[in-house]
Protein backbone atom coordinates (compact mmCIF):
# COMPACT_ATOMS: atom_id res chain seq x y z
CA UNK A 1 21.89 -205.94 6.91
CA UNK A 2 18.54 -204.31 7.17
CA UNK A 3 15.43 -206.15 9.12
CA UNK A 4 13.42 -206.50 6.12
CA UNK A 5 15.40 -207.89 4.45
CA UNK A 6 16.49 -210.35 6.71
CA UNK A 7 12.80 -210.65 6.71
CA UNK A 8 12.77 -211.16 3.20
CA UNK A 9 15.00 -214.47 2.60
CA UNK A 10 12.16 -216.54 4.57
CA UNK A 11 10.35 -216.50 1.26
CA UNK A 12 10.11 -219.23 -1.63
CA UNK A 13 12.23 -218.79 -4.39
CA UNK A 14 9.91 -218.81 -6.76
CA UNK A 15 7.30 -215.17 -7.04
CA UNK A 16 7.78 -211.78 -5.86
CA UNK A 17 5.30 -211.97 -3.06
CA UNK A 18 7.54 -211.77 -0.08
CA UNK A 19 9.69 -208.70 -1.74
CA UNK A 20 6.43 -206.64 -2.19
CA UNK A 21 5.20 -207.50 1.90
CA UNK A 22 8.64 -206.44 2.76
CA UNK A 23 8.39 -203.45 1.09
CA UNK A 24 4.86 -202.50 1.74
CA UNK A 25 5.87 -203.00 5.99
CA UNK A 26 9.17 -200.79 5.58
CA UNK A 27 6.14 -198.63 4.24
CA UNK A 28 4.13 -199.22 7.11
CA UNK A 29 6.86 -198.11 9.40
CA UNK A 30 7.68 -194.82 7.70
CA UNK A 31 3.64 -193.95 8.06
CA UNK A 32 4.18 -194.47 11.94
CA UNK A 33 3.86 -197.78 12.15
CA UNK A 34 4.83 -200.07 15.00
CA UNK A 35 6.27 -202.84 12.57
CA UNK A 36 9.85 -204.83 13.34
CA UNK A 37 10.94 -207.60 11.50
CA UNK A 38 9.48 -210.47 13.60
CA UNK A 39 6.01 -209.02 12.26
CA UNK A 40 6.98 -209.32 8.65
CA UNK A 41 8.51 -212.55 8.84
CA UNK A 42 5.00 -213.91 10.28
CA UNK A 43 3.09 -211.88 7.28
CA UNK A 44 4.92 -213.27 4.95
CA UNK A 45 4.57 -217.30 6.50
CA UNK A 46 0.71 -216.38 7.00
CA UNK A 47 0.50 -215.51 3.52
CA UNK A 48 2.27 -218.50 2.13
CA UNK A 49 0.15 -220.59 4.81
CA UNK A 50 -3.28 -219.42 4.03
CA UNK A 51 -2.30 -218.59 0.39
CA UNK A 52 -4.37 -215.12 -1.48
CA UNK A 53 -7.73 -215.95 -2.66
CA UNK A 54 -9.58 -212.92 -2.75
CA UNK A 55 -8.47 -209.01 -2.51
CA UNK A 56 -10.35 -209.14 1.30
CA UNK A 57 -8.90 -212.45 2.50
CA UNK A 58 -5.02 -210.76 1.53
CA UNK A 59 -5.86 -207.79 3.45
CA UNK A 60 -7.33 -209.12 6.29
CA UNK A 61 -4.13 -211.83 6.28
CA UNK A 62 -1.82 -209.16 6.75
CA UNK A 63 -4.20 -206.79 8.92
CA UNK A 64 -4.15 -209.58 11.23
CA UNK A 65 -0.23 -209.85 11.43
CA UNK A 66 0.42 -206.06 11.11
CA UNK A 67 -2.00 -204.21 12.96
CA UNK A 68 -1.27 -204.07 16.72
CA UNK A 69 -3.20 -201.15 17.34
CA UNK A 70 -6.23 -199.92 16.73
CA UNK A 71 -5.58 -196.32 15.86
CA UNK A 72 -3.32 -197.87 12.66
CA UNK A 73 -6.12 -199.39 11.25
CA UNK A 74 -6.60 -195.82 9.25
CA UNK A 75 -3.31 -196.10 7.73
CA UNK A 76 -2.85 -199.46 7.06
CA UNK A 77 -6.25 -199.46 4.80
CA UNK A 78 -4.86 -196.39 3.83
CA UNK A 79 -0.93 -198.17 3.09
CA UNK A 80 -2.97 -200.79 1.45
CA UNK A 81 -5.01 -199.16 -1.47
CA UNK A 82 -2.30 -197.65 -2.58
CA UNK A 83 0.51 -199.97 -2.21
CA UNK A 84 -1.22 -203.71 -4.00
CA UNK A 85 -2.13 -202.45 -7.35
CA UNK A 86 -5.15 -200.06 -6.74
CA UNK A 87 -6.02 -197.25 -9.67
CA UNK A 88 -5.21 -194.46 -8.18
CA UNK A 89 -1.57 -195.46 -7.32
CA UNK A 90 -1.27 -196.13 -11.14
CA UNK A 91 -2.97 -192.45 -11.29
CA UNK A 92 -0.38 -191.28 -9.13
CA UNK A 93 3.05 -193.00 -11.00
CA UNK A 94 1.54 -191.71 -14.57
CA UNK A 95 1.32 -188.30 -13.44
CA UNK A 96 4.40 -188.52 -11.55
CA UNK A 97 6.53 -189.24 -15.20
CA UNK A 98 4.42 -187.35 -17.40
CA UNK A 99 2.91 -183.98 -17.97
CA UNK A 100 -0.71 -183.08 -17.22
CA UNK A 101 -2.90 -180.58 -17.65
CA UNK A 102 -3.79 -178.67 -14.71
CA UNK A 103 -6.92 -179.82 -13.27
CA UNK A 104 -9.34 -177.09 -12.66
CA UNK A 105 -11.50 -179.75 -10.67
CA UNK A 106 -12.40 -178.54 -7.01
CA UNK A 107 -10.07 -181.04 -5.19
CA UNK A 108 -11.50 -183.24 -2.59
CA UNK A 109 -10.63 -183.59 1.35
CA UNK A 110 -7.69 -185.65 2.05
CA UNK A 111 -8.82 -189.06 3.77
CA UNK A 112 -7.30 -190.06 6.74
CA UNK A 113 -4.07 -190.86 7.09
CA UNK A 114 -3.17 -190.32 3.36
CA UNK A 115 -0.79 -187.72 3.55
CA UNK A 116 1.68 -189.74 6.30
CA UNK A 117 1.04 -192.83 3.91
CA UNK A 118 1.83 -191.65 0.36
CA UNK A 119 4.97 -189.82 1.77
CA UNK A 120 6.44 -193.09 3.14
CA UNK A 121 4.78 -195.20 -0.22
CA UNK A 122 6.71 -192.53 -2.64
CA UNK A 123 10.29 -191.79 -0.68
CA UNK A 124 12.63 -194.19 -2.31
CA UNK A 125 11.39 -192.59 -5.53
CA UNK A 126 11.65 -188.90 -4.34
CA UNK A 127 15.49 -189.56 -3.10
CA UNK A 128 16.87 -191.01 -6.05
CA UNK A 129 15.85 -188.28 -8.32
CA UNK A 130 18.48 -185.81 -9.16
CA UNK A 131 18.71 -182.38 -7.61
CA UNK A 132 17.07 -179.97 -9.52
CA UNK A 133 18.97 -176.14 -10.30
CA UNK A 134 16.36 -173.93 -8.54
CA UNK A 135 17.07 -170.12 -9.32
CA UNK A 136 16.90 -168.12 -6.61
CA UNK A 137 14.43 -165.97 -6.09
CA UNK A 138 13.72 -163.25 -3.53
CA UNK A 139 10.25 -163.28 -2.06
CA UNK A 140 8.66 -160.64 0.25
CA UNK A 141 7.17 -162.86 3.05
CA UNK A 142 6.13 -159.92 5.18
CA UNK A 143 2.28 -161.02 4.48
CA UNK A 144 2.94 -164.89 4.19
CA UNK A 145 2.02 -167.68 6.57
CA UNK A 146 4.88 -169.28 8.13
CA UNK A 147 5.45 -173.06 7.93
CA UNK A 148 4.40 -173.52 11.50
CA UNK A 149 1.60 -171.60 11.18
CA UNK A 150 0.38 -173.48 8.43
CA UNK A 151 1.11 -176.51 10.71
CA UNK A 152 -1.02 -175.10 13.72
CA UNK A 153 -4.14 -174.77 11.24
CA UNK A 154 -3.60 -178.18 9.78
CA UNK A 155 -6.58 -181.01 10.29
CA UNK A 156 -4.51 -183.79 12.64
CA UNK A 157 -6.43 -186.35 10.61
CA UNK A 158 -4.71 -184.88 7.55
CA UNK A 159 -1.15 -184.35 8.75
CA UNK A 160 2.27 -186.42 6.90
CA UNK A 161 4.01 -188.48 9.77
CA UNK A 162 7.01 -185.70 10.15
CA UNK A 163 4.36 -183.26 10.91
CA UNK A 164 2.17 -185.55 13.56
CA UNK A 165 5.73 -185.61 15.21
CA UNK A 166 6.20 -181.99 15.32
CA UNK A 167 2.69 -181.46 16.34
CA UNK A 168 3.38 -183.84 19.21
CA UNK A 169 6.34 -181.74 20.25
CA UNK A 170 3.97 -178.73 19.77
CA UNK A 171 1.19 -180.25 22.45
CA UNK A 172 4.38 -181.15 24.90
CA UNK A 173 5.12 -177.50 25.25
CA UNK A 174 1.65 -176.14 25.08
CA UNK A 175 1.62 -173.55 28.18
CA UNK A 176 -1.27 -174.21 30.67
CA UNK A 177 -2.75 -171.23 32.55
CA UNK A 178 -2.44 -170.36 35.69
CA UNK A 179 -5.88 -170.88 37.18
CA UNK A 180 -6.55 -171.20 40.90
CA UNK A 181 -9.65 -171.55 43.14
CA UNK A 182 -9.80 -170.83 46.58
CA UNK A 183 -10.12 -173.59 49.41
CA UNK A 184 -11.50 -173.75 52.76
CA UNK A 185 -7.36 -174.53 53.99
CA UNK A 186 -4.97 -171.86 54.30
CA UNK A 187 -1.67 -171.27 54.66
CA UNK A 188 0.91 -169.30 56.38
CA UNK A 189 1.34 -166.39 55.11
CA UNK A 190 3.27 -162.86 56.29
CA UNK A 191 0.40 -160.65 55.04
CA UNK A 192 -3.02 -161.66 55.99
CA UNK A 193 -5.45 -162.27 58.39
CA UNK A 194 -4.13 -162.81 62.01
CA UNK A 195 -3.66 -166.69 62.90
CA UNK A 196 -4.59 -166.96 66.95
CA UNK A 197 -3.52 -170.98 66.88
CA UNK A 198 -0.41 -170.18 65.23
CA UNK A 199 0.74 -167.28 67.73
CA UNK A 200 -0.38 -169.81 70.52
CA UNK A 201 1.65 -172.49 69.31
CA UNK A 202 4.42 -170.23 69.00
CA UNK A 203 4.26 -168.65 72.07
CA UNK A 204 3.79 -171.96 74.00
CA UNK A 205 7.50 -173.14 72.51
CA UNK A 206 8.92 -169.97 74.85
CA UNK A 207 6.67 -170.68 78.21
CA UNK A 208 4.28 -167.17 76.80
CA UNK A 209 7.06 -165.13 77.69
CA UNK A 210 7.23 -164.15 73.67
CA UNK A 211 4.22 -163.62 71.32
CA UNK A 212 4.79 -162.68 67.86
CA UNK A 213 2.02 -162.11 65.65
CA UNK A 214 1.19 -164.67 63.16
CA UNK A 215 -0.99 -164.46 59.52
CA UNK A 216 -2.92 -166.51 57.33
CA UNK A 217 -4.24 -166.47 54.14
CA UNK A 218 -6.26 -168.67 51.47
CA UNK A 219 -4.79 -171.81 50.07
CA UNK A 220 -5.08 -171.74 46.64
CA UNK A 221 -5.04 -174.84 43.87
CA UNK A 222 -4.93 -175.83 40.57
CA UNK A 223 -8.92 -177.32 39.86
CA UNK A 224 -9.06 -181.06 39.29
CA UNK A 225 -9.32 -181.25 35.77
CA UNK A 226 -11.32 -184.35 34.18
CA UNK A 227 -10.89 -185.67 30.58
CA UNK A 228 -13.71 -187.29 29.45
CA UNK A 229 -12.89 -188.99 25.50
CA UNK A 230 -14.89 -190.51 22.90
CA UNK A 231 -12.25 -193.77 21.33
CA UNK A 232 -15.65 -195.00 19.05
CA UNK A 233 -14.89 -195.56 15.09
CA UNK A 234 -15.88 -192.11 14.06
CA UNK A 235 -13.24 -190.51 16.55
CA UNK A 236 -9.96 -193.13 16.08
CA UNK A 237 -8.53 -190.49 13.48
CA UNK A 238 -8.01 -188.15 16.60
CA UNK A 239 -7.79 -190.79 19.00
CA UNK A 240 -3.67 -190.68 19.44
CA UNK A 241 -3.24 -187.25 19.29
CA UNK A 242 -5.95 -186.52 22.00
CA UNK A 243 -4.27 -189.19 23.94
CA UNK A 244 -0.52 -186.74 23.65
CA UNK A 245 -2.73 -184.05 24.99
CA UNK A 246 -4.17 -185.54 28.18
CA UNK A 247 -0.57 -186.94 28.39
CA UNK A 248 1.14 -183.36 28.55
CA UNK A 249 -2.13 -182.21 30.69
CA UNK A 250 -1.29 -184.88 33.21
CA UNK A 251 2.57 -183.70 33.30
CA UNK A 252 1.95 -180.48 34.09
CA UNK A 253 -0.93 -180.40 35.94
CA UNK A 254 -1.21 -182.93 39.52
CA UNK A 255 -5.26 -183.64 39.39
CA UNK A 256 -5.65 -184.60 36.11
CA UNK A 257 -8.37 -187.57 35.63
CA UNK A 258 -8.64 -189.22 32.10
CA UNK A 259 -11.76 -191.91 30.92
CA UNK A 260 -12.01 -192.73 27.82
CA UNK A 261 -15.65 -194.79 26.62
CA UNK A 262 -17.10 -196.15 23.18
CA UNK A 263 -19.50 -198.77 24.70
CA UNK A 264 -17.79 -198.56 28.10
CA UNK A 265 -16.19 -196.09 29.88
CA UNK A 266 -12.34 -197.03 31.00
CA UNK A 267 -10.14 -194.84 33.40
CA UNK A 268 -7.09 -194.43 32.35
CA UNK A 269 -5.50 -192.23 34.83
CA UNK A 270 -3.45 -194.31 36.14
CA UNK A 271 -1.54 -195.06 32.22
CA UNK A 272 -1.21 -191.63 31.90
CA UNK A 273 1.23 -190.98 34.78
CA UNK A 274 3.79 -192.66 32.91
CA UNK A 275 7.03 -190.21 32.24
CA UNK A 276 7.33 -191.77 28.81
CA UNK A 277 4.48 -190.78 26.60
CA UNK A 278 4.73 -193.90 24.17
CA UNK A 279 4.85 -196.08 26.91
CA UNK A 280 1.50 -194.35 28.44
CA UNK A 281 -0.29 -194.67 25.22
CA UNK A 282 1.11 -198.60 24.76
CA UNK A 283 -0.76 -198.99 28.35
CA UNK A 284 -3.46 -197.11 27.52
CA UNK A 285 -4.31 -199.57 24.62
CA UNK A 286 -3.96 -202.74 26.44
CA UNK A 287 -6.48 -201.38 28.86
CA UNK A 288 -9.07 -200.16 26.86
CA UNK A 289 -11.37 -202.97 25.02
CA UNK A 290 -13.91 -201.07 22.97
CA UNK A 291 -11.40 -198.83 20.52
CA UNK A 292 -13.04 -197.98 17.46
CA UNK A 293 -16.43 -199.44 18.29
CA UNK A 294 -19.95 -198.29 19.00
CA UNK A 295 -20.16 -195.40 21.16
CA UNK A 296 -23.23 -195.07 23.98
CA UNK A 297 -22.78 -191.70 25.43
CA UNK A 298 -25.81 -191.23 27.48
CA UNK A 299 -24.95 -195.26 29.29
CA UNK A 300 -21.07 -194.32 29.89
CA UNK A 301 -21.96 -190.51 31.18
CA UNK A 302 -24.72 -192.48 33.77
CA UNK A 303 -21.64 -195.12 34.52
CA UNK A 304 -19.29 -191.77 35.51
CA UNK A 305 -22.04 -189.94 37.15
CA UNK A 306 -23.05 -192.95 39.67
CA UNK A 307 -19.42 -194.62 39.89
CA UNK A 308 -17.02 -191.36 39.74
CA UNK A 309 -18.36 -188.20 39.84
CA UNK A 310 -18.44 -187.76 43.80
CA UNK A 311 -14.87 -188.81 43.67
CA UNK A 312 -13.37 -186.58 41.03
CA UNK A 313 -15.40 -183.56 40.80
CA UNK A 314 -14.39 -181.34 43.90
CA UNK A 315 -13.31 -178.29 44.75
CA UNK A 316 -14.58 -176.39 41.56
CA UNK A 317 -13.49 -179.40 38.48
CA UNK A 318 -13.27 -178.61 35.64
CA UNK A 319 -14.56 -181.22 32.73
CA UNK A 320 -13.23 -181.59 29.58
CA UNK A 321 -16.31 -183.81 26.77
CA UNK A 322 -14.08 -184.86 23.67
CA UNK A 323 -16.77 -186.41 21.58
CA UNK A 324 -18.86 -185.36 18.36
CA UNK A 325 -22.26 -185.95 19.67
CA UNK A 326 -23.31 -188.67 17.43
CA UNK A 327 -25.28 -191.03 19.76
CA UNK A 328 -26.13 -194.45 18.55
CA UNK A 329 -29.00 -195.05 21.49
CA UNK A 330 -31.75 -193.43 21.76
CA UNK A 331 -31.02 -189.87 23.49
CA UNK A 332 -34.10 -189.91 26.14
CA UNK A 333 -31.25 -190.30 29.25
CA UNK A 334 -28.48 -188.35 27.53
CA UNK A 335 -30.17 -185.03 28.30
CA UNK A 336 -30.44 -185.73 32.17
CA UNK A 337 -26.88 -187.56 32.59
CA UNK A 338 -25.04 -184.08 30.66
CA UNK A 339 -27.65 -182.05 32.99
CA UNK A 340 -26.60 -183.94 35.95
CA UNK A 341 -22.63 -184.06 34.79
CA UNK A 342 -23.05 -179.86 34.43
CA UNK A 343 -24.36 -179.67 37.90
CA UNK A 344 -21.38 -181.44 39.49
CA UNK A 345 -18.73 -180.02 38.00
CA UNK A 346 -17.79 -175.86 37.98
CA UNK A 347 -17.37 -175.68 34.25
CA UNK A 348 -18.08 -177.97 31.37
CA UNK A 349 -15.84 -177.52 28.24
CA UNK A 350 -17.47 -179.83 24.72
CA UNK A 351 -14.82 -180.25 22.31
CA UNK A 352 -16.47 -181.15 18.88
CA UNK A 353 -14.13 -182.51 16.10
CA UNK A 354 -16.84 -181.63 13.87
CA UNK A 355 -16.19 -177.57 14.21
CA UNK A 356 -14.26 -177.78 11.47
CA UNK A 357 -16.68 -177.91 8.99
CA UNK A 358 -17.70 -173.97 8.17
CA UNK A 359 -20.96 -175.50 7.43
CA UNK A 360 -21.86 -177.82 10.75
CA UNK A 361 -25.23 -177.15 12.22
CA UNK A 362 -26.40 -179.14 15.42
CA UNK A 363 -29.06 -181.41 13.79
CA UNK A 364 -27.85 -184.64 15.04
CA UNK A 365 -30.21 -185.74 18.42
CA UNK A 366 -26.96 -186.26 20.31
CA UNK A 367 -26.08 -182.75 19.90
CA UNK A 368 -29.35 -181.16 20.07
CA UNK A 369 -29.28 -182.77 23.49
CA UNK A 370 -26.07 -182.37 25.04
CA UNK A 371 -26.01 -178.60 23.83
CA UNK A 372 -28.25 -177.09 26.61
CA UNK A 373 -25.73 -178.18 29.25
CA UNK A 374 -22.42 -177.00 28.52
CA UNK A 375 -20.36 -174.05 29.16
CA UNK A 376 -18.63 -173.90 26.10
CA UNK A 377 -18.90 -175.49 22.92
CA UNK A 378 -15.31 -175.57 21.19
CA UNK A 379 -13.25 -177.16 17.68
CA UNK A 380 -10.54 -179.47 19.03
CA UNK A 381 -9.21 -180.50 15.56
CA UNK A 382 -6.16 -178.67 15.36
CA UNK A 383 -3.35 -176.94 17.05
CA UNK A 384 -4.31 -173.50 17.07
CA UNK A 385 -8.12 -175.56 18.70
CA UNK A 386 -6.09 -176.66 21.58
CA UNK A 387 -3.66 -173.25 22.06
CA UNK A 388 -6.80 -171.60 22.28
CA UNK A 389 -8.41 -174.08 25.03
CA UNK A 390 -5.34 -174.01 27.58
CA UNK A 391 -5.09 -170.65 27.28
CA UNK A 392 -8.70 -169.73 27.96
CA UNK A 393 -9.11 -172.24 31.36
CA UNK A 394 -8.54 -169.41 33.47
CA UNK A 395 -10.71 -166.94 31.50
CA UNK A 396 -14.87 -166.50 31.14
CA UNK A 397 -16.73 -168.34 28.33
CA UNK A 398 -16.53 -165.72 25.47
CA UNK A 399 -19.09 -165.41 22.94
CA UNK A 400 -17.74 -167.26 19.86
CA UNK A 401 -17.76 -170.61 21.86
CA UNK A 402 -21.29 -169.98 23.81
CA UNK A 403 -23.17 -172.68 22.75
CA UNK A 404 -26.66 -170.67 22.51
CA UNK A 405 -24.78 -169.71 19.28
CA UNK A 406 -25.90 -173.29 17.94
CA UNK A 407 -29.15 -174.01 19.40
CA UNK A 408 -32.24 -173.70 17.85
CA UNK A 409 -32.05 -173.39 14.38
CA UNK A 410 -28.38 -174.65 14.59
CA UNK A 411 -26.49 -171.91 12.46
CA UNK A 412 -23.69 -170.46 14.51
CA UNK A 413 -25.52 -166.54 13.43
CA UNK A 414 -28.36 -167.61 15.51
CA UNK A 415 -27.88 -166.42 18.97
């Protein structure tokens, strides 16, 4: 028998109302949803306890039962205006029976979370309907995009759930580059320099009867490399699948250091050592208290600077700003905390959600601030966004992500 609907039969005879909040969480859980049937059976006793007065008090009844985690919130509101009698999923069943006119409207931007959300709301449907005969038709694909392709340009924040899996698997394999700086160590080596204390040591094993010439050369290493994220309310739709990255950058890489901040900064290092990556993220949420908050960059960049910049950033570090810029406090200490952040470290890498507009220009205070003192100024929204930042770690700053690109008047033409 399934969960839900063992879920179902602690429900009153009498009204539907149990049905539809069984059906609406198996909905839930095809989005991506953590929901079992222990959480439905509470839903369902909450609603019967506290009873639906108003549209808000129902959905804030079952947010309160459903929601676990922060970064669901998206697609539960999401789940939710479609699922309990909204317009537009009225819209959506009419057009689905009957023919329409094509609409020569200019469509709008997907919100978040809707894709993953109307694919789970509208399965049952799609599976009983009977195969259609498709003819077959031979297509020259020689100047087509390819399905992944199409999935490496896709907006995460606009991705179905089958594709936030693959793209997942996608940041798993994502090849980091072989970058290296020079120490003051070194290590045996047979071309080189000549060692003196190694031939010494060497020769004193034998009494100095036999001295064989020994060689050195530079250790190398892999740079620390420090993830610094922005978890406030206008970055939660990327908030999970930044936290896969730093995951598969803490994998493969041994000095990897990841904070998070909103209104505080949290280190979450530690969380992200974990093998399993749903297991890192499920203690990566129960550490962090400020998810889709406020954010206070300049206070949380002063908190790293005083607290953990002396402790992370050696031997040439390499930091990695996830944020879009948009300070709530007043920006008078931002300027110097990024200025002294860019000092410490040997590179500093801003990755701006925002880049994916065509038509962003760095008006905001934030940005106008932070700008001066980065390295590179880079779109993280997307696959092909993050291909493009492992594999340039290694490399100079090129010109399409210099950042004097964006200052002064703000248009990326203005150099």
């Amino acid at each position: 028998m399934d969960d839900f609907a063992a879920a179902s039969k602690t429900a009153k005879p009498e009204g539907r109302i149990a049905d539809n909040i069984v059906y609406f969480a198996r909905a839930l859980r095809k989005a991506g949803m953590r929901v079992g049937p222990a959480s439905v059976k509470d839903a369902i006793e909450a609603v019967l306890v506290a009873g639906i007065g108003s549209r808000d008090d129902f959905y804030w009844t079952l947010h309160a039962v459903l929601v676990s985690r922060h970064e669901d919130h998206a697609t539960f509101d999401e789940a939710f205006r479609l699922f309990w009698k909204s317009r537009e999923l009225i819209e959506k069943m009419i057009a689905m029976f009957s023919p329409v006119a094509p609409d020569k409207r200019e469509k709008q931007k997907p919100r978040t979370a809707e894709n993953r959300v109307s694919q789970a709301m509208f399965e049952g449907h799609e599976k009983n309907q009977p195969p259609r005969e498709i003819p077959e038709i031979e297509i020259d694909a020689r100047f087509t995009v390819s399905g992944n392709e199409m999935l490496r340009g896709k907006d995460f924040a606009q991705m179905s759930a089958a594709e936030m899996s693959d793209a997942k698997r996608a940041i798993a394999a994502l090849q980091l580059p072989f970058d290296m700086v020079a120490t003051r160590r070194f290590r045996p080596d047979t071309r080189g320099r000549v060692d003196p204390r190694a031939m010494m040591r060497a020769a004193a094993r034998t009494g100095g009867e036999l001295i064989l010439p020994k060689f050195r050369s530079v250790r190398e290493v892999h740079p620390p490399l420090v993830v610094l994220a922005d978890i406030s309310g206008s970055m939660s739709q990327y908030t999970r699948i930044f936290l896969h990255f730093l995951h598969a950058l803490t994998e493969k890489r041994r000095r990897v250091h990841t904070f998070v901040f909103g209104t505080r900064l949290t280190n979450l290092t530690r969380q992200m050592r974990h093998r399993d990556p749903d297991e890192a993220l499920a203690d990566s949420s129960a550490a962090v208290q400020d998810w889709s908050g406020g954010t206070r960059i300049g206070d949380t960049l002063h908190e790293f600077n005083r607290l953990w910049s002396r402790r992370v950033l050696g031997q040439g570090a390499v930091v990695l700003l996830i944020t879009d810029g948009l300070e709530r406090d007043d920006v008078a200490g931002l300027s110097e905390e990024m200025e002294r952040l860019r000092k410490s470290c040997r590179r500093l890498i801003w990755l701006n959600p925002l880049l994916r507009f065509d038509g962003f220009e760095a008006r905001a205070r934030g940005v106008k601030a932070m700008l001066p003192h980065v390295d590179e100024f880079r779109p993280v929204h997307n696959l092909n966004a993050l291909s493009d930042l492992c594999a340039s770690l290694d490399k100079a700053t090129t010109r399409d992500v210099d950042p004097r690109r964006w200052m002064g008047i703000g248009r990326p033409h203005a150099a």
